[in-house]
N, C-alpha and C. Protein backbone atom coordinates (compact mmCIF):
# COMPACT_ATOMS: atom_id res chain seq x y z
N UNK A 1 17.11 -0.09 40.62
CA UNK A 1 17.19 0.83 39.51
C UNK A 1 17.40 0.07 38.19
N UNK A 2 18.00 -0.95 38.47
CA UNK A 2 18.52 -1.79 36.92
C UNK A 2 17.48 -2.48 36.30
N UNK A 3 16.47 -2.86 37.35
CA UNK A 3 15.19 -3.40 37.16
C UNK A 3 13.96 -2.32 36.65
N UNK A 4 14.28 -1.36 36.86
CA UNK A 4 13.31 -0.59 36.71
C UNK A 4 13.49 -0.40 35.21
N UNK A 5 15.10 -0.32 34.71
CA UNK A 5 15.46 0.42 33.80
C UNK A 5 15.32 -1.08 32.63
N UNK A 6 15.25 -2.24 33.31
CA UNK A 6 14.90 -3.53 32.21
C UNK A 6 13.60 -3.11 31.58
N UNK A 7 12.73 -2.83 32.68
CA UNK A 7 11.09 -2.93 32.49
C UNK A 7 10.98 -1.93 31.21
N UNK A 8 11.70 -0.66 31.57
CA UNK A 8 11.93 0.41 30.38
C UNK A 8 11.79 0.26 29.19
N UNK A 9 12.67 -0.41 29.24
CA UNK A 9 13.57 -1.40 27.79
C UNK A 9 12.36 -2.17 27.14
N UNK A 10 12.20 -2.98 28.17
CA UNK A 10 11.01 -4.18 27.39
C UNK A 10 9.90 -3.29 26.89
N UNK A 11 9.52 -2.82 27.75
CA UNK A 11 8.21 -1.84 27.76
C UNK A 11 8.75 -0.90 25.82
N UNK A 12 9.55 -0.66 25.68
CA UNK A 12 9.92 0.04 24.53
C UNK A 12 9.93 -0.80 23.42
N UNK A 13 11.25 -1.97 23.51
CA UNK A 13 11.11 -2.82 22.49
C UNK A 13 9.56 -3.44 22.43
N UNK A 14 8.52 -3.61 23.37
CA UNK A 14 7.15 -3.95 22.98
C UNK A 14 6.36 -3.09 22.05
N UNK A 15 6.60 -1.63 22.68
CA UNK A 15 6.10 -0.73 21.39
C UNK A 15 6.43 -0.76 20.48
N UNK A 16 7.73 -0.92 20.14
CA UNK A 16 8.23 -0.71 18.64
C UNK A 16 8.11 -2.01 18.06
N UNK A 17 7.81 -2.74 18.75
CA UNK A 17 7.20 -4.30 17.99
C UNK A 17 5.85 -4.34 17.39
N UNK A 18 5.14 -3.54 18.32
CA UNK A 18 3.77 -3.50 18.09
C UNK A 18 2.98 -2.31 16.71
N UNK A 19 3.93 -1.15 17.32
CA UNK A 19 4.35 0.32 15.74
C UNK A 19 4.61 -0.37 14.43
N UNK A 20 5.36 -1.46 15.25
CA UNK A 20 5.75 -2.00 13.28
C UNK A 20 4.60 -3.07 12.73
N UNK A 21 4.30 -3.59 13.59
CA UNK A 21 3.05 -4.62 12.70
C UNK A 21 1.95 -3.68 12.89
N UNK A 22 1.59 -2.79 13.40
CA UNK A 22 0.05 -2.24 12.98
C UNK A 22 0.25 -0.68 12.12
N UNK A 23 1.64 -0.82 11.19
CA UNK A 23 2.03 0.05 10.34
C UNK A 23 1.84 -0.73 9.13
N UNK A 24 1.30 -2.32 9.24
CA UNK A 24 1.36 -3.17 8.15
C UNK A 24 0.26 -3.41 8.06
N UNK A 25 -0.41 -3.02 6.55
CA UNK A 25 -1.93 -3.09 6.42
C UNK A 25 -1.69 -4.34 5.17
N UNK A 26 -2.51 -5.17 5.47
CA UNK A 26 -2.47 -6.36 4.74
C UNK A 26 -3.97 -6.68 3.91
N UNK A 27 -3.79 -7.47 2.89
CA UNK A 27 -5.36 -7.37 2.08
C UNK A 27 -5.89 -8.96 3.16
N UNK A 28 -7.14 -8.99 2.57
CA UNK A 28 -7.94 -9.37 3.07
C UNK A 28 -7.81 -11.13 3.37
N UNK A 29 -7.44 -12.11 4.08
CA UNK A 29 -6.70 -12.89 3.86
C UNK A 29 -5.59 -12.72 4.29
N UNK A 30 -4.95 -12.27 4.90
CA UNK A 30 -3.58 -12.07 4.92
C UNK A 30 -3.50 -11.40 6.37
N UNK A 31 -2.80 -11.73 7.43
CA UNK A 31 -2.16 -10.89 8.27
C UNK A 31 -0.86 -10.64 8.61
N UNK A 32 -0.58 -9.22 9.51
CA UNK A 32 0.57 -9.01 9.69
C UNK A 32 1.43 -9.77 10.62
N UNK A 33 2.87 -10.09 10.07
CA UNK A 33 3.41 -11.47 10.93
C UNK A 33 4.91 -11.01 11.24
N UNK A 34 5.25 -11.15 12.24
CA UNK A 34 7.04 -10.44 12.15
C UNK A 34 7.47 -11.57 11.67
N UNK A 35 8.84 -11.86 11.10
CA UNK A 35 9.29 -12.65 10.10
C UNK A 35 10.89 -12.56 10.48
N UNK A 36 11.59 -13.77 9.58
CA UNK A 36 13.12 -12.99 9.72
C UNK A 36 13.31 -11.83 8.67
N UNK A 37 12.78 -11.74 7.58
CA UNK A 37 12.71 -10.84 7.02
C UNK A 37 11.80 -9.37 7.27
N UNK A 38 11.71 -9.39 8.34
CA UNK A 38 11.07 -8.36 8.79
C UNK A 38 9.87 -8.37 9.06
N UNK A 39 8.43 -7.44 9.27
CA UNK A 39 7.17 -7.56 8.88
C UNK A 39 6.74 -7.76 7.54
N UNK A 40 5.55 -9.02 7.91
CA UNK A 40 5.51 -9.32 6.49
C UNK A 40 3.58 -9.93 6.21
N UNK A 41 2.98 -9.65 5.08
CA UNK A 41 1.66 -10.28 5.27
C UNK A 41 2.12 -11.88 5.36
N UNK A 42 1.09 -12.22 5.80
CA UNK A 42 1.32 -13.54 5.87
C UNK A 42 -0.19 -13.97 5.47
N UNK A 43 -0.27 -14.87 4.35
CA UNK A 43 -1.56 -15.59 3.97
C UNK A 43 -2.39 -16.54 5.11
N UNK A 44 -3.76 -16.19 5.69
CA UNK A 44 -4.07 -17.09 6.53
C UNK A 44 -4.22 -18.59 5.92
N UNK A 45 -4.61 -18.59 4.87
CA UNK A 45 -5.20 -20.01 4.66
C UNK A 45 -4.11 -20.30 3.38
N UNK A 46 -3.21 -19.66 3.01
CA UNK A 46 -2.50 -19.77 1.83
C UNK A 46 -1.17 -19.64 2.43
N UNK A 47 -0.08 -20.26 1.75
CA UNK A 47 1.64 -20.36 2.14
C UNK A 47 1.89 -19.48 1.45
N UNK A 48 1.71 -18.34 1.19
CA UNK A 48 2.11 -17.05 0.60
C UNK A 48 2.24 -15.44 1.28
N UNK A 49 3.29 -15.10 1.23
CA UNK A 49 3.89 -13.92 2.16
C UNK A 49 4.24 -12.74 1.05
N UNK A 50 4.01 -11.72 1.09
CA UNK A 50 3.44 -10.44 0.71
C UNK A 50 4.17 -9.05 1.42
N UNK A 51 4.34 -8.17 0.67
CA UNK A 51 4.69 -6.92 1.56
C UNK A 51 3.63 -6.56 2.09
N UNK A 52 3.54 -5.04 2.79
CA UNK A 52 2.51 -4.72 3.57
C UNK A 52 2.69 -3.66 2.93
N UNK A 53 1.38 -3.16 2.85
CA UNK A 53 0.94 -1.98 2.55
C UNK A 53 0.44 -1.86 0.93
N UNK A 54 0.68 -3.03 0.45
CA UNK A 54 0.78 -3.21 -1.45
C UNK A 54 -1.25 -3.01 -1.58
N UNK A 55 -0.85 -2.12 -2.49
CA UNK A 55 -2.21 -1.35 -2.62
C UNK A 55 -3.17 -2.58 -3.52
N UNK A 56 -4.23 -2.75 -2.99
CA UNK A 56 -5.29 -3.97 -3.52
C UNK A 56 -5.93 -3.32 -4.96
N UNK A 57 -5.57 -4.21 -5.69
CA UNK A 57 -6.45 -3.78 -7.25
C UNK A 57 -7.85 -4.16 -7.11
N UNK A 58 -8.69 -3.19 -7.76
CA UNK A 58 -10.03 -3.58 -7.79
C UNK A 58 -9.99 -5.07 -8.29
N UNK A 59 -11.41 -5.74 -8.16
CA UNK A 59 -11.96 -7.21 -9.02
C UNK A 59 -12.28 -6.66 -10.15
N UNK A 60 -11.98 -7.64 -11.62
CA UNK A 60 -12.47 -7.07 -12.96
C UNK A 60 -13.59 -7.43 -13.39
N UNK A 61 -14.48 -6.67 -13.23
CA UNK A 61 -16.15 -6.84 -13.72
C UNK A 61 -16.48 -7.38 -14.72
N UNK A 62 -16.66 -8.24 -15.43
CA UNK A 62 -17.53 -9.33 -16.85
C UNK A 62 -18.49 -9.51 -16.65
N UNK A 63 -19.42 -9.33 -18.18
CA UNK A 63 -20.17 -9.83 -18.05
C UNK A 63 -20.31 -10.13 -19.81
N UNK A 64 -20.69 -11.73 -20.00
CA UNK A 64 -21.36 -11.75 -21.31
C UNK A 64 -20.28 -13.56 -20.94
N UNK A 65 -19.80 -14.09 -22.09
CA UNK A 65 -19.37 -15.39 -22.16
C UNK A 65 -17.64 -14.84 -22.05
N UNK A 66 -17.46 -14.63 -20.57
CA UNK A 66 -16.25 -15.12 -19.92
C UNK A 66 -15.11 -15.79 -19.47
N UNK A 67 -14.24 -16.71 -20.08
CA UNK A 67 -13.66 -17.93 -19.46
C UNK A 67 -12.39 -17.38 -18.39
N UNK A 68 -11.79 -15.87 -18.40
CA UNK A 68 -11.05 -15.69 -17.87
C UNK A 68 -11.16 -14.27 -17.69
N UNK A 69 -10.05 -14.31 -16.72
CA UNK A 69 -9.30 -12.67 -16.25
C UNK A 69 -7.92 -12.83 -16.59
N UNK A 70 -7.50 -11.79 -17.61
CA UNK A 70 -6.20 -11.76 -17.73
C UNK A 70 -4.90 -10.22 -17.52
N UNK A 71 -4.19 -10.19 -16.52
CA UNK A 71 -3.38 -9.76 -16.39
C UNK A 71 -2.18 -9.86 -17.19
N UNK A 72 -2.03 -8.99 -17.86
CA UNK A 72 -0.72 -9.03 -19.13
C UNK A 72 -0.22 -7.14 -18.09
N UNK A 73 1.37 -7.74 -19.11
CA UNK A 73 1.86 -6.25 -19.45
C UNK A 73 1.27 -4.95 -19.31
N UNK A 74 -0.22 -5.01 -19.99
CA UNK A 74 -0.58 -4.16 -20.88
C UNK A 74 -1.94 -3.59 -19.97
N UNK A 75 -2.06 -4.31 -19.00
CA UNK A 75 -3.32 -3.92 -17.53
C UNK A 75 -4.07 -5.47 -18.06
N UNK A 76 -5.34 -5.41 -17.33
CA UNK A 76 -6.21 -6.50 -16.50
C UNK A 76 -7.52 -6.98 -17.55
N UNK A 77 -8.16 -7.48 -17.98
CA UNK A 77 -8.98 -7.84 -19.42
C UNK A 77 -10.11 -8.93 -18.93
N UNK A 78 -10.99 -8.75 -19.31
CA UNK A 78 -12.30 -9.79 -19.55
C UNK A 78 -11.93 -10.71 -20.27
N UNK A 79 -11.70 -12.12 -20.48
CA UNK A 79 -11.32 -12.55 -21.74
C UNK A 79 -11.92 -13.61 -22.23
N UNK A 80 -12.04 -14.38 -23.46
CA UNK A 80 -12.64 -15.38 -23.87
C UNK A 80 -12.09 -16.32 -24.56
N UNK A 81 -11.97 -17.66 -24.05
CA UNK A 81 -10.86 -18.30 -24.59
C UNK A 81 -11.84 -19.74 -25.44
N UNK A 82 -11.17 -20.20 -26.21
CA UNK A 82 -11.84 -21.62 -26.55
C UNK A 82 -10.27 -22.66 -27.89
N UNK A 83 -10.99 -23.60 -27.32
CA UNK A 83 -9.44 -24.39 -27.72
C UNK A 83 -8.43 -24.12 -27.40
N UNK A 84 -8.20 -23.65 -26.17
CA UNK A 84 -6.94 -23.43 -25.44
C UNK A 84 -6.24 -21.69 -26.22
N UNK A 85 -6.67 -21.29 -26.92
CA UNK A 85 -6.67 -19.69 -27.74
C UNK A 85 -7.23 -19.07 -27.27
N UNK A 86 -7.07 -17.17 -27.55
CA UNK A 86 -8.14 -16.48 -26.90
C UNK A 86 -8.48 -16.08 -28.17
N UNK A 87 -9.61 -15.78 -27.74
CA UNK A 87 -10.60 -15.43 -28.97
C UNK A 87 -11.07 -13.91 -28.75
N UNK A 88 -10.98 -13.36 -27.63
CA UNK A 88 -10.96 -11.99 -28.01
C UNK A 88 -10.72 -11.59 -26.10
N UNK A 89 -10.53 -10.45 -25.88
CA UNK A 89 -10.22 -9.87 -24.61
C UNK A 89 -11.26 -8.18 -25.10
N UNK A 90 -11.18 -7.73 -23.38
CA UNK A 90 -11.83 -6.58 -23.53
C UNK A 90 -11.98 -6.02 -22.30
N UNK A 91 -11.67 -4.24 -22.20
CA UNK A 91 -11.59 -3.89 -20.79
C UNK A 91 -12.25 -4.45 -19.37
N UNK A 92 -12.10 -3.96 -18.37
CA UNK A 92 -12.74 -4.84 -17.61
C UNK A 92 -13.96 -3.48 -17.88
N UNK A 93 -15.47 -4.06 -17.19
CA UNK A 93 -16.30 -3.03 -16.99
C UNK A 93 -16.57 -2.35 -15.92
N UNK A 94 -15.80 -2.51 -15.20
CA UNK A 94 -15.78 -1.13 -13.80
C UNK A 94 -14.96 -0.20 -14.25
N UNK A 95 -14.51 0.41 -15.68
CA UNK A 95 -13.59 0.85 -15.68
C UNK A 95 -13.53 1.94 -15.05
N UNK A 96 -14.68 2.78 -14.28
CA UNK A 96 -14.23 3.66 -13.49
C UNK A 96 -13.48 3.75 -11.92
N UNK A 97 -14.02 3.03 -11.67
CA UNK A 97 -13.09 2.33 -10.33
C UNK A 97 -12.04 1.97 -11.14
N UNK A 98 -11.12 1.33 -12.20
CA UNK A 98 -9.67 1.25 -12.16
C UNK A 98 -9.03 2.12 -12.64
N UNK A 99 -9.68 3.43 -13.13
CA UNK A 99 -9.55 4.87 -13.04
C UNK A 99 -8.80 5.44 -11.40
N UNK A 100 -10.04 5.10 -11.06
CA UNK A 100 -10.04 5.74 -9.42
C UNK A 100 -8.71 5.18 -8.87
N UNK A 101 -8.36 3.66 -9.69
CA UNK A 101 -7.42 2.95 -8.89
C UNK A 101 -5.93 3.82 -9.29
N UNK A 102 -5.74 3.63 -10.60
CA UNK A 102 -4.62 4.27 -11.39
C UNK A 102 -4.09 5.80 -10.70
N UNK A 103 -5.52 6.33 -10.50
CA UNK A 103 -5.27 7.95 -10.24
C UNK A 103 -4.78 7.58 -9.06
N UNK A 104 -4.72 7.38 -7.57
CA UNK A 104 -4.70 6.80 -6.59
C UNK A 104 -2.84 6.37 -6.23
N UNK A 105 -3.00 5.10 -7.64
CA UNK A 105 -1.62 4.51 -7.41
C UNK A 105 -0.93 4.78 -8.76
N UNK A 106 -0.24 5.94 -9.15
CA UNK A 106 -0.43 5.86 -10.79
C UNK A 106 0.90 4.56 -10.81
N UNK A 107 2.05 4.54 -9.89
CA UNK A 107 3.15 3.68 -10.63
C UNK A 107 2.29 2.14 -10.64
N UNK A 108 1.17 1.57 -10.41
CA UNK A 108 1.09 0.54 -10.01
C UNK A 108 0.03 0.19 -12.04
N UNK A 109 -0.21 1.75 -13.01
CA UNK A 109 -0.97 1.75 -14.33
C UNK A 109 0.22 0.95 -15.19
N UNK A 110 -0.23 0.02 -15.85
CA UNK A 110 0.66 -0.49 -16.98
C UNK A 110 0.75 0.68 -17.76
N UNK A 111 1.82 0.40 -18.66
CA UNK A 111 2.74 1.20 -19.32
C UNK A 111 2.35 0.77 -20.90
């Protein structure tokens, strides 16, 4: 009976091992890893660890003379830099997809 009632046990703690990492959706690159800190993404090819479930921002669309993508404060920008200055920034051009994104996730819209 004590054996039966181990198998129980294991058999349970396996599910709830298994409930918790495939409750963890990770971006692309990244899988779910139990941790001491709990479940956690884990970067395949990168030393970088991540929550799960953190909602993926679209890519920011450019097009014309580009040197960067910039994430400020203020949301995500096309930008153009020269002599180490920027010389001008400008929405990204999918802006309907980061519409779609905002509506979706609004706490994740700069302020």
């Amino acid at each position: 009976m004590r054996f039966v009632l181990s198998l129980l046990l294991l058999a349970l703690l396996y599910k709830a091992h298994a409930d918790e990492l495939s409750d963890c959706k990770c971006w692309e690159g990244y899988k779910a890893t139990k941790t001491n800190e709990g479940v956690r993404c884990q970067g395949i090819l990168l030393l970088h660890a991540m929550d799960c479930n953190v909602p993926e921002r679209p890519k920011c669309v450019c097009t014309g003379n580009v040197t960067g993508i910039l994430t400020d404060s203020s949301g995500t920008w096309c930008s153009e830099y020269a002599n180490g200055k920027e010389q001008r920034k400008w929405e990204c051009e999918n802006k309907a997809e980061w519409d779609k994104f905002y509506q979706s996730y609004p706490k994740e819209k700069p302020e």
